[in-house]
C-alpha atoms as a PDB file:
ATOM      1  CA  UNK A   1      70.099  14.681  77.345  1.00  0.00           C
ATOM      2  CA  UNK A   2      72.588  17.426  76.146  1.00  0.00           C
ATOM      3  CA  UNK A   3      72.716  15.662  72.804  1.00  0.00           C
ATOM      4  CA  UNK A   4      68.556  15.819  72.574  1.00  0.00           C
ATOM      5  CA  UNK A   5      68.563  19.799  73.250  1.00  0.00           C
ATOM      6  CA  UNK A   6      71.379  20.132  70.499  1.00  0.00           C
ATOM      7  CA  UNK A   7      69.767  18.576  67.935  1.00  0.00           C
ATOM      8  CA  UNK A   8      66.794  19.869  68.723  1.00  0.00           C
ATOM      9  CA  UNK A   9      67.804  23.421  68.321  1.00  0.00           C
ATOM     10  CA  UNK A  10      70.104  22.494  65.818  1.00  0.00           C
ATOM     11  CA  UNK A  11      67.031  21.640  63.123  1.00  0.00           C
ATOM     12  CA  UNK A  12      65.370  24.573  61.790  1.00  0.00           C
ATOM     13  CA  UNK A  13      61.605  25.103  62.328  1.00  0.00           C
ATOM     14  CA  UNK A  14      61.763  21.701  64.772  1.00  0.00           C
ATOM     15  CA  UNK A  15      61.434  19.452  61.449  1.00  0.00           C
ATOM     16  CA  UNK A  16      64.491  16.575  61.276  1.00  0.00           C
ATOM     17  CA  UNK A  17      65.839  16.457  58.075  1.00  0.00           C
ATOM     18  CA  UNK A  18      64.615  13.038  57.520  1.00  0.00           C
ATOM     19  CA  UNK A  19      61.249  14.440  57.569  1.00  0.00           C
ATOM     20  CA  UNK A  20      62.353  17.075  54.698  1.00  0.00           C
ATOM     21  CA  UNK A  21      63.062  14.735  51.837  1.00  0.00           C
ATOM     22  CA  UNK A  22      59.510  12.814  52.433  1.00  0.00           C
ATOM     23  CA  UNK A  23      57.402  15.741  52.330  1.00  0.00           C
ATOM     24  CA  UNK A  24      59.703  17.054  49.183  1.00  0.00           C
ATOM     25  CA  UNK A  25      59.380  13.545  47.923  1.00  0.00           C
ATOM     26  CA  UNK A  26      55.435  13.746  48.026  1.00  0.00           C
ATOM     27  CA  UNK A  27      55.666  17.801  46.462  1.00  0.00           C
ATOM     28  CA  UNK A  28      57.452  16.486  43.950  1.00  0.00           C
ATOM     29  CA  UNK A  29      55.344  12.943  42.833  1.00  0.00           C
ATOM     30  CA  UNK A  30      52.079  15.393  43.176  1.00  0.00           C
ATOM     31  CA  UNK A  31      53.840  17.736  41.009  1.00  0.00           C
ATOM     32  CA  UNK A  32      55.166  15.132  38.302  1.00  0.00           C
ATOM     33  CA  UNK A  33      51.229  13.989  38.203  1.00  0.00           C
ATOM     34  CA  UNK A  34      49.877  16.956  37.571  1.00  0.00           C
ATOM     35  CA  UNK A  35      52.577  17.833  34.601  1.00  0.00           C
ATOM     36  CA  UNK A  36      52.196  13.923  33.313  1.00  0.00           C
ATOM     37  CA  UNK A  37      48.534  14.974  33.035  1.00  0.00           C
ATOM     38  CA  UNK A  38      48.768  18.497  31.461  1.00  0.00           C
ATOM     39  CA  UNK A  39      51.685  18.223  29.484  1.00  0.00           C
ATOM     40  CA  UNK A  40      50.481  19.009  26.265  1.00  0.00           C
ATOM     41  CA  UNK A  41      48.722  22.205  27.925  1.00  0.00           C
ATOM     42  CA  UNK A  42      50.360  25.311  28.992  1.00  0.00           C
ATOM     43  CA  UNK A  43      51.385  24.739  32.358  1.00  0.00           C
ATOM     44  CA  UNK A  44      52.565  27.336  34.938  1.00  0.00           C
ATOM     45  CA  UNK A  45      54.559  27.353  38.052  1.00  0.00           C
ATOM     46  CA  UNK A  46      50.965  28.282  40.134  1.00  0.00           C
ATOM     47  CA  UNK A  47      49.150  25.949  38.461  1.00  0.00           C
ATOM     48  CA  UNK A  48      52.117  23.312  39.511  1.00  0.00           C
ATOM     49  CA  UNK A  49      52.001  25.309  42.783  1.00  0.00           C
ATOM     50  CA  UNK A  50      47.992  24.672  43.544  1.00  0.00           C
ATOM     51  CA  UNK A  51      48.004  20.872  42.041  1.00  0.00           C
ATOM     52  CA  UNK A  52      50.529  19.977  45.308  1.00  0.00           C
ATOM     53  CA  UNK A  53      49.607  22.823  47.713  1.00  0.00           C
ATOM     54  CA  UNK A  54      52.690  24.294  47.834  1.00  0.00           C
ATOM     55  CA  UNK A  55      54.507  27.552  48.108  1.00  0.00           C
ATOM     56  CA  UNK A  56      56.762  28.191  44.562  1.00  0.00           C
ATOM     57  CA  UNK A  57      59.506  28.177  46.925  1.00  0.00           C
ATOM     58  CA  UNK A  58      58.971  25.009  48.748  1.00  0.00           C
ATOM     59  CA  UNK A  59      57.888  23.635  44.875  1.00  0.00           C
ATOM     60  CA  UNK A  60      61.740  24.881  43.641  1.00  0.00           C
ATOM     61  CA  UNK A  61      63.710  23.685  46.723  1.00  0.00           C
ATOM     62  CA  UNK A  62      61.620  20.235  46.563  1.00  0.00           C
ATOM     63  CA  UNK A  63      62.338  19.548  42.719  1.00  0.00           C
ATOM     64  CA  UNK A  64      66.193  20.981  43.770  1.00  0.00           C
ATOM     65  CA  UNK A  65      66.521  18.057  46.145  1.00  0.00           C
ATOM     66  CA  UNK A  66      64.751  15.258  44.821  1.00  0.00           C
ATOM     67  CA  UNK A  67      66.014  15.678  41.295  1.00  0.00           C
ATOM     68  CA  UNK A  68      68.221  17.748  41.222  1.00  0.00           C
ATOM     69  CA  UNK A  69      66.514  19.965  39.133  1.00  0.00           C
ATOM     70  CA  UNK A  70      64.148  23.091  38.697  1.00  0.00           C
ATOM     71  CA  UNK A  71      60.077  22.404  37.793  1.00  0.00           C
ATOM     72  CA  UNK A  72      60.820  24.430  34.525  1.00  0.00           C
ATOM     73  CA  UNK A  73      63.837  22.598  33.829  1.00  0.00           C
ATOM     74  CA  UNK A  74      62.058  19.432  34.328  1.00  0.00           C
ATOM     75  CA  UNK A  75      58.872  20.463  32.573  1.00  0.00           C
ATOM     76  CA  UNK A  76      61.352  21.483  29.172  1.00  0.00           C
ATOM     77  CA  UNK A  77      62.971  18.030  29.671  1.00  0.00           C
ATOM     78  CA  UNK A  78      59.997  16.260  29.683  1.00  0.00           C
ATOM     79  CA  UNK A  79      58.636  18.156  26.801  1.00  0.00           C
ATOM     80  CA  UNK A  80      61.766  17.505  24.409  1.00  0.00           C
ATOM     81  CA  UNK A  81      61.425  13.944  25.085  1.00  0.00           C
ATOM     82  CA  UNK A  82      58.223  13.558  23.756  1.00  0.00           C
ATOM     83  CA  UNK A  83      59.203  15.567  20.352  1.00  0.00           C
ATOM     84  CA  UNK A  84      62.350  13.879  20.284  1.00  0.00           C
ATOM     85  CA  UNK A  85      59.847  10.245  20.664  1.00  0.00           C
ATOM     86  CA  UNK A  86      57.459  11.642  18.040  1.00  0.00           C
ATOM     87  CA  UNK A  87      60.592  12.795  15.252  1.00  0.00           C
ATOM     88  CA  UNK A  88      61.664   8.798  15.625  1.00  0.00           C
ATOM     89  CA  UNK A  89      58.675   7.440  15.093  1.00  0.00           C
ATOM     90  CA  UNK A  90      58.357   4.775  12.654  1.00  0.00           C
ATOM     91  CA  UNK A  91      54.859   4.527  11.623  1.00  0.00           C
ATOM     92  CA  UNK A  92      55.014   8.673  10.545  1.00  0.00           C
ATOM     93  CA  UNK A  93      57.436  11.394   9.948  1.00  0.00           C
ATOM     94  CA  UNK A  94      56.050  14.347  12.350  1.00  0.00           C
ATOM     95  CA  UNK A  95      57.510  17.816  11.267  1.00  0.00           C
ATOM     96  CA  UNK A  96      59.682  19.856  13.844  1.00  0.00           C
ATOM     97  CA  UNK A  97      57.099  22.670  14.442  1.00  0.00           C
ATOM     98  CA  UNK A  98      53.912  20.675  14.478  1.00  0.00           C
ATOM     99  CA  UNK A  99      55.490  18.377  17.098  1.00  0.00           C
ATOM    100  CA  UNK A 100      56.439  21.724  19.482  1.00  0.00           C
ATOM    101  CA  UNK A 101      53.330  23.067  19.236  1.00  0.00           C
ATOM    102  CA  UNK A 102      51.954  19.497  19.944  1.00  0.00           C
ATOM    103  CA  UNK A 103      53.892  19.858  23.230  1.00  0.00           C
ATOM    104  CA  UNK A 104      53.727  22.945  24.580  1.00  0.00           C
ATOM    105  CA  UNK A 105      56.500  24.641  23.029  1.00  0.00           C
ATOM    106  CA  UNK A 106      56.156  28.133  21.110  1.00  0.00           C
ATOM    107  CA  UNK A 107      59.593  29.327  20.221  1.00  0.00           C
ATOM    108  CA  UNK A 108      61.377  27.147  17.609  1.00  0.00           C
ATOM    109  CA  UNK A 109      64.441  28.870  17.683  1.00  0.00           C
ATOM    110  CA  UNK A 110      65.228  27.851  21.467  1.00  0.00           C
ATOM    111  CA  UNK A 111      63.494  25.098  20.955  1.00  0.00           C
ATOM    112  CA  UNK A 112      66.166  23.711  18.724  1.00  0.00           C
ATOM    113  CA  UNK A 113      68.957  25.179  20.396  1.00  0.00           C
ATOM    114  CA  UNK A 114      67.666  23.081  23.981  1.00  0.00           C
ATOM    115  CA  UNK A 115      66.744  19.946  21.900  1.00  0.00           C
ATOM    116  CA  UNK A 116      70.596  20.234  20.624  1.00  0.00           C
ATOM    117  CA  UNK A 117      71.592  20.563  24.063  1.00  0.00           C
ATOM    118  CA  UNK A 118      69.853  17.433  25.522  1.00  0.00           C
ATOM    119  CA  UNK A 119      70.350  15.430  22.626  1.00  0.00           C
ATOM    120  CA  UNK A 120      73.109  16.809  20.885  1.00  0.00           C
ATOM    121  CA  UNK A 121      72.048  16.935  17.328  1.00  0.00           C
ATOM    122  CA  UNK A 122      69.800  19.597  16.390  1.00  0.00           C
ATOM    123  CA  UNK A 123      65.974  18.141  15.629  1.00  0.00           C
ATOM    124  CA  UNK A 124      66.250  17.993  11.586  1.00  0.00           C
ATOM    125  CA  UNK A 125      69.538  16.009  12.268  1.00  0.00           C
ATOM    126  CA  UNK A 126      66.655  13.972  13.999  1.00  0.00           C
ATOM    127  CA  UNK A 127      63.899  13.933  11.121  1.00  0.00           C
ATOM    128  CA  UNK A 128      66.762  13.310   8.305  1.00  0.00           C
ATOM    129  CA  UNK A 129      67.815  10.162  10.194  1.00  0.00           C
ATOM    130  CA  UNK A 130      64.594   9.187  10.566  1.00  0.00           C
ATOM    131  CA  UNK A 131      63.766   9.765   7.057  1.00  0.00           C
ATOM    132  CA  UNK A 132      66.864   7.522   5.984  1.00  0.00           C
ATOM    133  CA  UNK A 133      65.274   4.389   8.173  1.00  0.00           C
ATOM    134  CA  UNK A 134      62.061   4.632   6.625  1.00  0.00           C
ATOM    135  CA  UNK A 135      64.176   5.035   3.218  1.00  0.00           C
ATOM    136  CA  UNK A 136      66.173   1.629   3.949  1.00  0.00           C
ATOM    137  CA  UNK A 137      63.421  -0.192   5.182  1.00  0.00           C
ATOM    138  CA  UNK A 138      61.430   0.866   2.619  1.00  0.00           C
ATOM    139  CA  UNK A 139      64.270  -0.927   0.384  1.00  0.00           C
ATOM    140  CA  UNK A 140      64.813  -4.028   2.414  1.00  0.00           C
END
């Protein structure tokens, strides 16, 4: 019984912390809808905030412990992918800035400087290389 009263008071607000991660877990999949859906839009943390009824800070800490991660850190992420996907396509050549705006993303400069980050090579490293494939198979 001692051991019941403990852990009891020992939990803050009465929640276990197995009940934490599922409710984060559901934050976070409402969240990762709502971006899926909107990404080419300008999203904001409220508008992330309203799509899974949460508090900003309950939308940070969930995103912090399911992935390790920030909503904005996610949402840049997600967005560098896609230009990254549509600089290697094969069927067309998309430029640098039409493929940022295309996604959501306004400032070039930083744009290039996170795509370098995630990817390490800087987006016309990108669009050169994907030039030379359509070169060679152009050839062969």
């Amino acid at each position: 019984m001692l051991r019941a009263v403990i852990s009891h008071y020992a939990n803050d607000r009465g929640t276990t912390a197995a009940s934490r991660p599922s409710s984060y877990e559901t934050i976070v999949r409402l969240a990762q809808q709502y971006i899926d859906r909107h990404l080419a839009s300008p999203i904001s943390i409220t508008d992330i905030t309203t799509a899974c009824g949460s508090s900003r800070r309950t939308l940070y800490r969930a995103f912090l412990e399911v992935l390790g991660d920030t909503p904005n850190h996610y949402l840049r992420r997600l967005r560098l992918h896609r230009i990254r996907r549509d600089l290697m396509a094969v069927d067309q050549l998309a430029t640098i800035s039409a493929s940022a705006k295309k996604w959501g993303i306004a400032e070039h400069g930083r744009m290039s400087g996170w795509y370098q980050e995630l990817f390490g090579e800087k987006p016309s490293a990108t669009v050169a290389a994907q030039s030379l494939r359509a070169i060679s198979r152009a050839w062969f």
